[in-house]
N, C-alpha and C. Protein backbone atom coordinates (compact mmCIF):
# COMPACT_ATOMS: atom_id res chain seq x y z
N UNK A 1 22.64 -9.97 4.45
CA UNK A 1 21.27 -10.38 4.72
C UNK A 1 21.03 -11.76 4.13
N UNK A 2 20.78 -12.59 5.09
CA UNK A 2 20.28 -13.89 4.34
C UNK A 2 18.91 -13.88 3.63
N UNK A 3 18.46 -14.59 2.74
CA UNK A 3 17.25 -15.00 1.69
C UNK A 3 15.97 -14.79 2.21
N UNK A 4 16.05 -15.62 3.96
CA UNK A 4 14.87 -15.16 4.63
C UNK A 4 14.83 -14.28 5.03
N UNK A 5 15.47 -13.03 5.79
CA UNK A 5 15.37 -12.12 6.09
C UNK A 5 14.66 -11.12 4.94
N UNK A 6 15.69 -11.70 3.82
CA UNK A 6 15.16 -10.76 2.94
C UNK A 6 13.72 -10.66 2.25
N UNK A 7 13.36 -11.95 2.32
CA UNK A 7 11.79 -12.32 2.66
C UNK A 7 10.71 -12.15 3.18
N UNK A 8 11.36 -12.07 4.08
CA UNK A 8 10.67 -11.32 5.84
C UNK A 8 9.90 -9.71 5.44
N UNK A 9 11.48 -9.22 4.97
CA UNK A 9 10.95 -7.61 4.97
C UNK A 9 10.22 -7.35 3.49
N UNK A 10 10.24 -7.99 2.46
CA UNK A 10 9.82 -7.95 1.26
C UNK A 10 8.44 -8.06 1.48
N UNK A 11 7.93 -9.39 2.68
CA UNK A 11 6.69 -9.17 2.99
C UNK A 11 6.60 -8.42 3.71
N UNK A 12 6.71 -7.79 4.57
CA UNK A 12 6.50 -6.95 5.47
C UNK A 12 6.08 -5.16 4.86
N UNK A 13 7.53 -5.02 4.03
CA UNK A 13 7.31 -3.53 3.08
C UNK A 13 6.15 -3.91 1.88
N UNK A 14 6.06 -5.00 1.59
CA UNK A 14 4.31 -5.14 0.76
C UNK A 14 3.17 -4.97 1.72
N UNK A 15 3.09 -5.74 2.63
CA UNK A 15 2.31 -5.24 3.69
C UNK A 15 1.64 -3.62 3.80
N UNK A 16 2.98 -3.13 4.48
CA UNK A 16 2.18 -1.72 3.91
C UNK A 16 2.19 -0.94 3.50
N UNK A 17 2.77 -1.23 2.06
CA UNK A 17 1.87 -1.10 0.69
C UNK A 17 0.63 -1.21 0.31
N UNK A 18 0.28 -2.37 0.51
CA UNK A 18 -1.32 -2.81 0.79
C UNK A 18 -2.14 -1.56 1.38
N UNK A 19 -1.94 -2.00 2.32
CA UNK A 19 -2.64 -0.94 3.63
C UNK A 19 -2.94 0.56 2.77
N UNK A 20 -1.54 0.50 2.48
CA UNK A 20 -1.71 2.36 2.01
C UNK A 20 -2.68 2.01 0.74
N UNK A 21 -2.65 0.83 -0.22
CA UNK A 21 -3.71 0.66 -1.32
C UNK A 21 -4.89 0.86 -0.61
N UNK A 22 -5.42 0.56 0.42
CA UNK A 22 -6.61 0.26 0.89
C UNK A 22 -7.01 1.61 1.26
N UNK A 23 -6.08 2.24 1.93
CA UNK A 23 -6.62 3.57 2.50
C UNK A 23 -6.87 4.30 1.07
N UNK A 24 -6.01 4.11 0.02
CA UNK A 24 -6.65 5.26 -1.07
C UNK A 24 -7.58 4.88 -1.28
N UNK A 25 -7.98 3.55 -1.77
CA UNK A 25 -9.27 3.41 -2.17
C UNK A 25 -10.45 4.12 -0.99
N UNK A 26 -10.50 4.05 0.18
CA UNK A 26 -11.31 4.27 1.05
C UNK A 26 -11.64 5.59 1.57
N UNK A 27 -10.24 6.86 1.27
CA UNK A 27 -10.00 7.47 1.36
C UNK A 27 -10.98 8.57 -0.13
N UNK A 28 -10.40 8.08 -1.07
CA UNK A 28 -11.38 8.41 -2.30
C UNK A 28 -12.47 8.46 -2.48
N UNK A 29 -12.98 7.15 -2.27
CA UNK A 29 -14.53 7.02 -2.29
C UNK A 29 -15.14 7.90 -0.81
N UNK A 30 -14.49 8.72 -0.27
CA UNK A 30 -15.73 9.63 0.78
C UNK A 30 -14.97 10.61 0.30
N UNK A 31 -13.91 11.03 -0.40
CA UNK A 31 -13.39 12.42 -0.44
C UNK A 31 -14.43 12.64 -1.61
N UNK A 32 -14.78 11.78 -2.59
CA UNK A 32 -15.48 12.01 -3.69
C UNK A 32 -16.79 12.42 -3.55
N UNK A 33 -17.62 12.14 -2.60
CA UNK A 33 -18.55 12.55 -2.43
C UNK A 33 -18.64 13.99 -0.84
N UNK A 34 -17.92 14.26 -0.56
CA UNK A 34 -17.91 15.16 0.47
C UNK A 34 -18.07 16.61 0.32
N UNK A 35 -19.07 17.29 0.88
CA UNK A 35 -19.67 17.97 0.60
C UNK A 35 -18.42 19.25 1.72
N UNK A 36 -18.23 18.92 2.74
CA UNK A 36 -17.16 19.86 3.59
C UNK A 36 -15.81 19.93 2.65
N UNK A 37 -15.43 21.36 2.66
CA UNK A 37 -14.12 21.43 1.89
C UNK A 37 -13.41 21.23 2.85
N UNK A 38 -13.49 21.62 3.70
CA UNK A 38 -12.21 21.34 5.20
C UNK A 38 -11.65 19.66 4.85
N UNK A 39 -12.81 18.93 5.29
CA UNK A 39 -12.50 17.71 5.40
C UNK A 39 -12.23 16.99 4.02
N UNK A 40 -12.58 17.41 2.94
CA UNK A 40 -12.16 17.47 1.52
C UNK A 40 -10.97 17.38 1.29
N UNK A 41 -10.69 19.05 1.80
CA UNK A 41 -9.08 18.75 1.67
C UNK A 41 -8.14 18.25 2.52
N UNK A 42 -8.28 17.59 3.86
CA UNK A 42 -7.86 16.66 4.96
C UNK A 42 -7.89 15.41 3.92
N UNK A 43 -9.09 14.85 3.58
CA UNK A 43 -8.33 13.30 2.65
C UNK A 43 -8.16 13.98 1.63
N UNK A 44 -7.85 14.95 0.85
CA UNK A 44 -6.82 14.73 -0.18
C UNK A 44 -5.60 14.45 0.13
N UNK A 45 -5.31 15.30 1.26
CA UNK A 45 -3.82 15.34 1.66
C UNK A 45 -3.44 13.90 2.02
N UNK A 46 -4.45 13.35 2.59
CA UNK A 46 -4.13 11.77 3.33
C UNK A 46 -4.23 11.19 1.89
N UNK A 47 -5.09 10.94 0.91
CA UNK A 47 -4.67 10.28 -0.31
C UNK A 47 -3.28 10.67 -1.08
N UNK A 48 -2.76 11.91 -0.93
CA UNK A 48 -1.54 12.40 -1.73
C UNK A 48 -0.56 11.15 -0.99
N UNK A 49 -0.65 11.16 0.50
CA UNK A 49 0.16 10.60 1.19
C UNK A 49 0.41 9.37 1.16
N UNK A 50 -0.61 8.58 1.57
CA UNK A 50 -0.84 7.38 0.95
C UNK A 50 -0.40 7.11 -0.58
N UNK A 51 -0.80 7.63 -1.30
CA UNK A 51 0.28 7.31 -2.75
C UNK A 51 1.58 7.63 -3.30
N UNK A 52 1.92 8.48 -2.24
CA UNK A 52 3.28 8.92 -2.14
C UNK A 52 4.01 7.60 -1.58
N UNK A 53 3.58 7.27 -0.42
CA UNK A 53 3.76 6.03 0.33
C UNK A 53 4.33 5.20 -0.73
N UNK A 54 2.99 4.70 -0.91
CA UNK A 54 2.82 3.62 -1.98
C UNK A 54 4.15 3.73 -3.28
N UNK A 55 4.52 5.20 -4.21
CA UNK A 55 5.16 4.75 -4.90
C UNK A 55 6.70 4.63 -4.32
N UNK A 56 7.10 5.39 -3.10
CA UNK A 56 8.25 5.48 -2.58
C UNK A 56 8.84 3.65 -2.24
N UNK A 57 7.76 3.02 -1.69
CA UNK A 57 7.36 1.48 -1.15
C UNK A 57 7.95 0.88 -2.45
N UNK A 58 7.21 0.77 -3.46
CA UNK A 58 7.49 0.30 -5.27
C UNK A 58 9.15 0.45 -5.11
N UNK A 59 9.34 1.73 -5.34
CA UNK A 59 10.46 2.01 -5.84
C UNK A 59 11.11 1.21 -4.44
N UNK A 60 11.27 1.25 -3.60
CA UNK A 60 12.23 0.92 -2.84
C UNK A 60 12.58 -0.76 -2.84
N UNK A 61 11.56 -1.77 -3.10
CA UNK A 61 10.72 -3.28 -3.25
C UNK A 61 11.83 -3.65 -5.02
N UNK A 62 11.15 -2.72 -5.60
CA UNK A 62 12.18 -2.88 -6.84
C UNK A 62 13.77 -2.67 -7.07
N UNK A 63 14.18 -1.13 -6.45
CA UNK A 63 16.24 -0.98 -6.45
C UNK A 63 16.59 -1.95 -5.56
N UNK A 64 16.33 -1.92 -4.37
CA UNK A 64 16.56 -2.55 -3.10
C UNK A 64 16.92 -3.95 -3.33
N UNK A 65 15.39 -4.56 -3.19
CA UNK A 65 15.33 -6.30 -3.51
C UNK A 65 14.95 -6.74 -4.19
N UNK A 66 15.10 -6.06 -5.49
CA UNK A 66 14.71 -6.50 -6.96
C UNK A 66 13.38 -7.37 -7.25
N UNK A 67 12.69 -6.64 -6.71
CA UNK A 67 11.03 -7.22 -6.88
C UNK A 67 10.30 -6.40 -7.69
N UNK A 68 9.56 -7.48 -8.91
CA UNK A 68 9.47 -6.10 -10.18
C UNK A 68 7.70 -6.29 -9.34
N UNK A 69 7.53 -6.93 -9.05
CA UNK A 69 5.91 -6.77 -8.45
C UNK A 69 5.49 -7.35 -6.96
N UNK A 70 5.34 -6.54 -6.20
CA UNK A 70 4.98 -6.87 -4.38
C UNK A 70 4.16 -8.23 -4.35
N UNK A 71 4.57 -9.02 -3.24
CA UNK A 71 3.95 -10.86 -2.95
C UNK A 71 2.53 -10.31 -3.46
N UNK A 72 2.03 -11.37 -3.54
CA UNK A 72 0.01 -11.36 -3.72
C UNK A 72 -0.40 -11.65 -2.22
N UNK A 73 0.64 -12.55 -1.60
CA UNK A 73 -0.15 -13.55 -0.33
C UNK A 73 0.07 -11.82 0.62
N UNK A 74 -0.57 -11.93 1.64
CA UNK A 74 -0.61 -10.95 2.49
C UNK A 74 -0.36 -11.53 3.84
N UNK A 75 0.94 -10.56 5.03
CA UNK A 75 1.57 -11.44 5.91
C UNK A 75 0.90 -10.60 7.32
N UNK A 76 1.61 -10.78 8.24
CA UNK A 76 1.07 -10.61 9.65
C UNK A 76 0.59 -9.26 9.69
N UNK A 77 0.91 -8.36 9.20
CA UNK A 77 0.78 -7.14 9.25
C UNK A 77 -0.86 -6.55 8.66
N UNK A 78 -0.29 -7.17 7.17
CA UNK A 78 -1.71 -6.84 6.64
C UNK A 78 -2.97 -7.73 7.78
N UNK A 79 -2.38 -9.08 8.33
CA UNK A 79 -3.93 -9.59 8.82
C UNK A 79 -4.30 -8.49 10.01
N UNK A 80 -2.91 -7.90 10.63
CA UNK A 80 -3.80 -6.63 11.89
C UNK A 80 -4.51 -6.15 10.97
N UNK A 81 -4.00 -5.22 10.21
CA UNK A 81 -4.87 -4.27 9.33
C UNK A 81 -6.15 -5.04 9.06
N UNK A 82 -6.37 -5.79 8.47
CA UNK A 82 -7.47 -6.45 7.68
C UNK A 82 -8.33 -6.71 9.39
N UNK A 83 -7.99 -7.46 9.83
CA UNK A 83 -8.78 -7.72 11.24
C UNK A 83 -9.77 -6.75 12.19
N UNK A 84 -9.25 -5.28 11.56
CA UNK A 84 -9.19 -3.63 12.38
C UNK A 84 -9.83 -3.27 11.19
N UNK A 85 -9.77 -3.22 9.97
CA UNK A 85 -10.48 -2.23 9.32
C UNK A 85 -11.21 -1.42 8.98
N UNK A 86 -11.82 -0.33 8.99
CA UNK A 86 -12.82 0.40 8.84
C UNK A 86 -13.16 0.05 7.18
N UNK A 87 -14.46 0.02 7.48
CA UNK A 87 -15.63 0.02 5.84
C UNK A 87 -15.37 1.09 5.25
N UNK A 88 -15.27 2.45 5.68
CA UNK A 88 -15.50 3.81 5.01
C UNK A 88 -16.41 4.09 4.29
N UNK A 89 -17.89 3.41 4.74
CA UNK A 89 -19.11 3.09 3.98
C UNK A 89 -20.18 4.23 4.92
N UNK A 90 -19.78 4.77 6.16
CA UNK A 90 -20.59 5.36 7.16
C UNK A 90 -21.14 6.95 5.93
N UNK A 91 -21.92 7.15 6.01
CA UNK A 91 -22.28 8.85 5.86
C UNK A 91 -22.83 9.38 6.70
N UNK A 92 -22.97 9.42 8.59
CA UNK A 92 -22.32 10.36 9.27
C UNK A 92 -21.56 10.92 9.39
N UNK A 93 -20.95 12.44 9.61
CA UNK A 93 -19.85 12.77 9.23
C UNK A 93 -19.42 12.39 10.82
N UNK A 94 -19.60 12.56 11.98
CA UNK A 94 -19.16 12.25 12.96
C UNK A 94 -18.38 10.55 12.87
N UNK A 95 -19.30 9.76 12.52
CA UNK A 95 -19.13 8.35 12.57
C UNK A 95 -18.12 8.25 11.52
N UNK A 96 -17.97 8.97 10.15
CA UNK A 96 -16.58 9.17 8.98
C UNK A 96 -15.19 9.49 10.05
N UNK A 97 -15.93 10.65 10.98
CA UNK A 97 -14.45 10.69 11.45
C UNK A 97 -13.51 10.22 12.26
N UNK A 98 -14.77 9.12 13.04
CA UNK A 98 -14.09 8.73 13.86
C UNK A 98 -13.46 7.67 13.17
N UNK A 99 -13.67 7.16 11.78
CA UNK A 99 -13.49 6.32 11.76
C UNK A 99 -12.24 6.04 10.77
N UNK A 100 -11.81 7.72 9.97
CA UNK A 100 -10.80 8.02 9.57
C UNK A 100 -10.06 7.71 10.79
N UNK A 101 -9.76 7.79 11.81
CA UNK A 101 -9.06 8.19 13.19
C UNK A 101 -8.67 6.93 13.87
N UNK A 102 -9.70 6.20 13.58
CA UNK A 102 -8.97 4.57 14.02
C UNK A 102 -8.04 4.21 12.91
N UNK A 103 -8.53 4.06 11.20
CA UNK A 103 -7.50 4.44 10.18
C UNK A 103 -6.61 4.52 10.18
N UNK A 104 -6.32 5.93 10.58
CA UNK A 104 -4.60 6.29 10.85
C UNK A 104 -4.58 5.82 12.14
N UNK A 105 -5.04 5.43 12.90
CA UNK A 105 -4.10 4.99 14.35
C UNK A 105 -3.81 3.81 14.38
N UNK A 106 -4.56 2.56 13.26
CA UNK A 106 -4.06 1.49 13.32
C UNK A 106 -2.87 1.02 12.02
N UNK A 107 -2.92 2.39 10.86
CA UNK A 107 -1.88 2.55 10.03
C UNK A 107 -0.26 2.96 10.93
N UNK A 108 -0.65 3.98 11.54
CA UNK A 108 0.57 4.06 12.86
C UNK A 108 1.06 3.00 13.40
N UNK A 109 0.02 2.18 13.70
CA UNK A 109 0.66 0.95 14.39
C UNK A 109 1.31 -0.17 13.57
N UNK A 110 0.75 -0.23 12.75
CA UNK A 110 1.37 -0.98 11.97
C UNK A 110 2.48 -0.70 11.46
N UNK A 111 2.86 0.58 10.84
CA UNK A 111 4.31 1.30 10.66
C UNK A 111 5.10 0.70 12.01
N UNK A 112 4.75 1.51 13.35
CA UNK A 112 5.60 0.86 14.62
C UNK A 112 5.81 -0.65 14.55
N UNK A 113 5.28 -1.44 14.51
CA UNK A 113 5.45 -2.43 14.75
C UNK A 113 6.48 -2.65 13.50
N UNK A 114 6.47 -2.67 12.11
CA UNK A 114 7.54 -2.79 10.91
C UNK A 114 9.08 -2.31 11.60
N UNK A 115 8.81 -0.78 11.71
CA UNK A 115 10.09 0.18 12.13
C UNK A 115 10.85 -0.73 13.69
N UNK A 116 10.39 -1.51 14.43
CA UNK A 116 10.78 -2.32 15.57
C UNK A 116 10.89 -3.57 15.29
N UNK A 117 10.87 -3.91 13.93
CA UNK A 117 11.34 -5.70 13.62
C UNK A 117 12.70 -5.03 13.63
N UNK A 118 13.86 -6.47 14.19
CA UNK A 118 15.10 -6.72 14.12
C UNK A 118 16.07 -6.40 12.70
N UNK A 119 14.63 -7.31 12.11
CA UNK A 119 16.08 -7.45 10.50
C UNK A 119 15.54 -6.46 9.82
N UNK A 120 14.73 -5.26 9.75
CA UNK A 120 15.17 -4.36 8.58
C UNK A 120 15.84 -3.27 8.93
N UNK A 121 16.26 -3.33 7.72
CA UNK A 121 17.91 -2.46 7.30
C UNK A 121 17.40 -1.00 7.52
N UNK A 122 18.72 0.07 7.68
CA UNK A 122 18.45 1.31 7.95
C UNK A 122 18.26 2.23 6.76
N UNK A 123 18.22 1.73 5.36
CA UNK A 123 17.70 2.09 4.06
C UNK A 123 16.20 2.10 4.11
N UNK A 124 15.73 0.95 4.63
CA UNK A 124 14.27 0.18 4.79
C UNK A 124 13.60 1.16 5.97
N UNK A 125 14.05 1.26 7.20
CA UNK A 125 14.07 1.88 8.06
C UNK A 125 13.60 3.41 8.48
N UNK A 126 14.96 4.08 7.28
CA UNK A 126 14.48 5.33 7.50
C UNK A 126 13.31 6.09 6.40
N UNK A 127 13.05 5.25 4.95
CA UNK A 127 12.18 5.94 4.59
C UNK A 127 10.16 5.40 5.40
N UNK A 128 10.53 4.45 6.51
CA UNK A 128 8.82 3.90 6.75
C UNK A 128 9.09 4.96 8.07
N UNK A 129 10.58 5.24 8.89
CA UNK A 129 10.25 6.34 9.76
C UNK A 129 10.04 7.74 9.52
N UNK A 130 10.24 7.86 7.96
CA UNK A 130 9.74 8.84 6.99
C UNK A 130 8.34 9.23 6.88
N UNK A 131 7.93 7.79 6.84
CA UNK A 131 6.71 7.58 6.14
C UNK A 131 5.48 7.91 7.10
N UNK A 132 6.28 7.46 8.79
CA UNK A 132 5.56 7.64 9.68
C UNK A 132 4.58 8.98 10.06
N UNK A 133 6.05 9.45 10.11
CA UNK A 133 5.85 11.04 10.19
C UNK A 133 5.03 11.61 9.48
N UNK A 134 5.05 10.99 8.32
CA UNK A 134 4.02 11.82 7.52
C UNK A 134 2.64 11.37 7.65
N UNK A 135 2.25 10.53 7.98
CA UNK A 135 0.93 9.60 8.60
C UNK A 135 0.62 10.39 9.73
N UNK A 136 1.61 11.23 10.94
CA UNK A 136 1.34 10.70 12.12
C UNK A 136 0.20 12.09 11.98
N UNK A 137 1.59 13.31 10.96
CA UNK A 137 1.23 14.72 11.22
C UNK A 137 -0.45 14.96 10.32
N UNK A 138 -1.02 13.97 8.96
CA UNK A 138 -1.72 14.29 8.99
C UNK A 138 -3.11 13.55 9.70
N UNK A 139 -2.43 12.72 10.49
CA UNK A 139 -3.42 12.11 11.59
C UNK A 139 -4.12 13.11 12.64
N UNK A 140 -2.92 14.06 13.05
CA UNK A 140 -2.97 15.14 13.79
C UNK A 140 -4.14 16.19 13.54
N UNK A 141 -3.99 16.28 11.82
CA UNK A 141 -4.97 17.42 11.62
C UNK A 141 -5.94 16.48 11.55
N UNK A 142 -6.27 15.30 11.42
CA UNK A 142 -7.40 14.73 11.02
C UNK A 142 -8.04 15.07 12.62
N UNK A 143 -7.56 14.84 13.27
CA UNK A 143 -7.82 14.88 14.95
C UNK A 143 -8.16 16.14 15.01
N UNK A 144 -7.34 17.08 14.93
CA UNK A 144 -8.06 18.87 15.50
C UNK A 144 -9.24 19.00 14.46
N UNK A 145 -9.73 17.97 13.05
CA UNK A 145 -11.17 18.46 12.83
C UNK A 145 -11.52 17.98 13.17
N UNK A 146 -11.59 16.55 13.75
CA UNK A 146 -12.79 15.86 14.44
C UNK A 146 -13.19 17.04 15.65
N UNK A 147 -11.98 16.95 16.87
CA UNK A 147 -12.43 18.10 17.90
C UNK A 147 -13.08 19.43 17.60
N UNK A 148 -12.73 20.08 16.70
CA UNK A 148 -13.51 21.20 15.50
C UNK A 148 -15.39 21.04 15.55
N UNK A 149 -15.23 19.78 15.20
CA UNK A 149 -16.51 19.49 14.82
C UNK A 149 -17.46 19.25 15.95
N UNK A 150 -16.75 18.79 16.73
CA UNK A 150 -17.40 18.17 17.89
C UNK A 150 -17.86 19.13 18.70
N UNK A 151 -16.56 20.45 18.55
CA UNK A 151 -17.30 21.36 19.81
C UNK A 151 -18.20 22.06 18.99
N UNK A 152 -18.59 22.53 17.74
CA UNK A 152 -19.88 22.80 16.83
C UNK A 152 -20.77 22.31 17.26
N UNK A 153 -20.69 20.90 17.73
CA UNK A 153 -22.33 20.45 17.76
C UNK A 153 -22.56 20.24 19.24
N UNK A 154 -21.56 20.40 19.98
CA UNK A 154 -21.67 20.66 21.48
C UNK A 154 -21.38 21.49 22.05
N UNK A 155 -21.33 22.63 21.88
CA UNK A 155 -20.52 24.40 22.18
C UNK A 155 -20.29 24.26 24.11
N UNK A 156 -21.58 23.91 24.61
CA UNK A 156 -21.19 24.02 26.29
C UNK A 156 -19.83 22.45 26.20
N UNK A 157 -19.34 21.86 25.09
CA UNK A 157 -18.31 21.15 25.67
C UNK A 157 -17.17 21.38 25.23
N UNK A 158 -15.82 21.33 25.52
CA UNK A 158 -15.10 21.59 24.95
C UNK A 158 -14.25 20.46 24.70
N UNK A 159 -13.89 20.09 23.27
CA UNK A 159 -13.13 19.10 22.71
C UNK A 159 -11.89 19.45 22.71
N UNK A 160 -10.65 18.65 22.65
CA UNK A 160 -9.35 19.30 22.26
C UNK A 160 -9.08 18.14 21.34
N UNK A 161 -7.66 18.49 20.60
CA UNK A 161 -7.52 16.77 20.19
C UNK A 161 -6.73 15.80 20.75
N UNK A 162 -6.93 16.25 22.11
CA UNK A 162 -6.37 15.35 23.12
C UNK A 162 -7.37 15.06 23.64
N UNK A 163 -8.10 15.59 24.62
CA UNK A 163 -9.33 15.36 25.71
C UNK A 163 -10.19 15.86 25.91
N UNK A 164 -10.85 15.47 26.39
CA UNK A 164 -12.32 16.71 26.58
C UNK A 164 -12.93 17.20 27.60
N UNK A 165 -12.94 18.20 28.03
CA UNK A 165 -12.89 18.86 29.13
C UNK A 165 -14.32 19.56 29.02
N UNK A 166 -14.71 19.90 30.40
CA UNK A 166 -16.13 20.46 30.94
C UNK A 166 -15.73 22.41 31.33
């Protein structure tokens, strides 16, 4: 691996690092006040994850490419993220969830887009297609409560967490 490459992905695996910093924080501050245990324990699990993330990221930034502390500057990745962000400031719970849901779908994307650069290595590789997975599945449940919720407050409709049908 040449210097830049190794550059490349150093920013890139800080990147999202970041991201996953951002989601705990955002993630916390509504799990802390949430009055639904369902959805309570939906972002805990997404905060466990996210900091799981996060220290697996560390550790890997440090054995790997001997970085005792991730860049400060923030690279292409973080600006999607940052550009897309949700506030996590809403207290609708409808408007919370949808907005957990863009969250993980633009955390997904951003993983895809990392896991499909050229130069990182299959060390690098397989723990963010690790990492994915674990994003995608509790994206999933985040999705069957939104639909949950939705058909509660609309019973003649029926939600799935795919589509919504009459």
């Amino acid at each position: 691996m040449t210097m830049e490459t190794n550059g490349l992905m150093i920013q890139d695996l800080a990147d999202i690092l970041h991201i996953n910093q951002e989601r705990v924080n955002g993630y916390n501050k509504t799990a802390y006040g949430c009055g639904n245990m369902h959805l309570k324990m939906l972002l805990n699990r997404e905060l466990d994850n996210a900091r799981d993330s996060i220290l697996s990221l560390k550790r890997l930034l440090k054995e790997r490419f001997e970085t005792e502390s991730e860049p400060k500057t923030k690279g292409q990745l973080f600006c999607i993220w940052s550009d897309f962000r949700p506030s996590f400031d809403e207290t609708d719970l409808n408007v919370q969830l949808h907005t957990f849901e863009m969250a993980d779908l633009l955390t997904l994307q951003c993983y895809r887009l990392l896991i499909s650069r050229p130069y990182i290595d299959t060390i690098s590789k397989s723990l963010l297609e690790f990492q994915y997975q674990n994003h995608l599945s509790i994206y999933n449940g985040m999705k069957g409560f939104r639909a949950a919720y939705r058909n509660s407050l609309h019973p003649s409709l029926h939600y799935s967490a795919g589509r919504k049908s009459a």
